[in-house]
Protein backbone atom coordinates (compact mmCIF):
# COMPACT_ATOMS: atom_id res chain seq x y z
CA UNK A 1 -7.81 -14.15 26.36
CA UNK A 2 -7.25 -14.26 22.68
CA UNK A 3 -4.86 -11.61 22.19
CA UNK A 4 -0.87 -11.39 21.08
CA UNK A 5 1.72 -9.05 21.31
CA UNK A 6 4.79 -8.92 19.82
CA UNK A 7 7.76 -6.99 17.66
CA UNK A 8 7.88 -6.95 14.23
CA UNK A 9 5.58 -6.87 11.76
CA UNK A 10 2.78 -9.47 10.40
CA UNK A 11 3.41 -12.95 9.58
CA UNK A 12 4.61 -13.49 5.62
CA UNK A 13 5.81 -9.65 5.83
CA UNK A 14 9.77 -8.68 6.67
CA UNK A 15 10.62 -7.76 9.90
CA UNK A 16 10.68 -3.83 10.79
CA UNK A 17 12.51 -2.99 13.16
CA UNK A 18 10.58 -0.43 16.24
CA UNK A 19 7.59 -1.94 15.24
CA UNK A 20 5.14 -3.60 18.10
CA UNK A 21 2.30 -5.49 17.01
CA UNK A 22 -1.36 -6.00 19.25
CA UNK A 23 -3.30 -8.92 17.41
CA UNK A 24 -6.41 -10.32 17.97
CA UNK A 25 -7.31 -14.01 17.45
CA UNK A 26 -10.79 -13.27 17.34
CA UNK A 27 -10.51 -9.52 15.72
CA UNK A 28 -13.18 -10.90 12.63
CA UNK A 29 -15.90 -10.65 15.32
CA UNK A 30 -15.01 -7.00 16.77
CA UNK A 31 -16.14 -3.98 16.25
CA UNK A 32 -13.79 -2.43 14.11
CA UNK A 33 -16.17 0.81 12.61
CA UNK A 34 -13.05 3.64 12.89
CA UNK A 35 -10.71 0.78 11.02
CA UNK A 36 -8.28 0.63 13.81
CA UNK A 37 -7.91 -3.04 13.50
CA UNK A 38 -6.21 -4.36 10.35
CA UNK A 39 -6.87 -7.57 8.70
CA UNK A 40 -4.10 -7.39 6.06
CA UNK A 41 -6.02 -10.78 4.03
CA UNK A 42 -6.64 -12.35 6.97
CA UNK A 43 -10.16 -13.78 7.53
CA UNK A 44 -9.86 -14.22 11.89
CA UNK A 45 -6.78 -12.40 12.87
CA UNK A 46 -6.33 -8.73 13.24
CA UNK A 47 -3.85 -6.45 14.35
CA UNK A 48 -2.51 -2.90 14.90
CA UNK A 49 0.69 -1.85 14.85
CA UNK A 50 2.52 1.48 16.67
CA UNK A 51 5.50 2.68 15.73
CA UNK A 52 6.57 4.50 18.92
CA UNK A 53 4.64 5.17 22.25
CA UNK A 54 3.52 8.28 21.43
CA UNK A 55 0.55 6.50 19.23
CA UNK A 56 -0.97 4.55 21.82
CA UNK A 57 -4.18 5.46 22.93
CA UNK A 58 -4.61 3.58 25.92
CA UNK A 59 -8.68 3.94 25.92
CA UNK A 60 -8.70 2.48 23.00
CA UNK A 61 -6.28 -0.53 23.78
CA UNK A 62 -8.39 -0.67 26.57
CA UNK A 63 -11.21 -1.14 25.09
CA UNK A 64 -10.15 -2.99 22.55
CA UNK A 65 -9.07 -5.78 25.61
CA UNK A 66 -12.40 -5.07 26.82
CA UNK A 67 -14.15 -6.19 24.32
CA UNK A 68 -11.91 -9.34 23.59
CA UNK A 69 -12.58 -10.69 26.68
CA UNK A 70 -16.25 -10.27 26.34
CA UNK A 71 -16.12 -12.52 22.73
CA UNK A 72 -13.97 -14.47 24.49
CA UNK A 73 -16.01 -15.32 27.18
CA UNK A 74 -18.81 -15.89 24.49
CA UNK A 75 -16.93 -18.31 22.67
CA UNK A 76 -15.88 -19.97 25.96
CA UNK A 77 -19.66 -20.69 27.04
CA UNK A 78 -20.66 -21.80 23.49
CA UNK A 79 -17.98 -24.86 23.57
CA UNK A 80 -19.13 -25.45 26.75
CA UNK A 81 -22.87 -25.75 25.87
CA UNK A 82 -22.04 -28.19 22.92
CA UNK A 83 -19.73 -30.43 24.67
CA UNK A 84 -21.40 -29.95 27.89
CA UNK A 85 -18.11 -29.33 30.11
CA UNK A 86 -17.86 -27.21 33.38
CA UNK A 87 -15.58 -24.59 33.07
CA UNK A 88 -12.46 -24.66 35.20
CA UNK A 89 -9.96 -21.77 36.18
């Protein structure tokens, strides 16, 4: 799945300490209508960061994986239609 996780803060940027970052390779092609997601100048990779715990909302995150996996998938079968490979585990 084309997601990463990590401490810190965006590439480019200084490192803050208590800071976890969720990124999303794909995050150009999801829905991002309440602005949750963060491009920061990017043009394919967004992100969200949380500060402590407390502002997690794991529906969203949820969702959020949800719906990566579906464009995912998507992009997954497209490569395979032009190259015409089988998809393997």
């Amino acid at each position: 799945m084309a997601i990463f996780c990590g401490l810190g803060s965006s590439l480019g940027q200084t490192q803050t300490q208590g800071i976890v970052s969720l990124g999303f390779c794909q995050g150009n092609k999801m829905l991002n209508d309440e602005g949750r997601l963060l491009a920061e100048g990017r043009k394919q990779v967004y992100v969200m960061y949380f500060s402590n715990v407390m502002e997690i909302d794991d529906t969203v995150v949820r969702s959020l994986l949800f719906e990566a996996g579906i464009i995912d998938d998507a992009s997954d079968n497209t490569k395979r239609k032009r190259t015409g490979k089988k998809h393997t585990p």
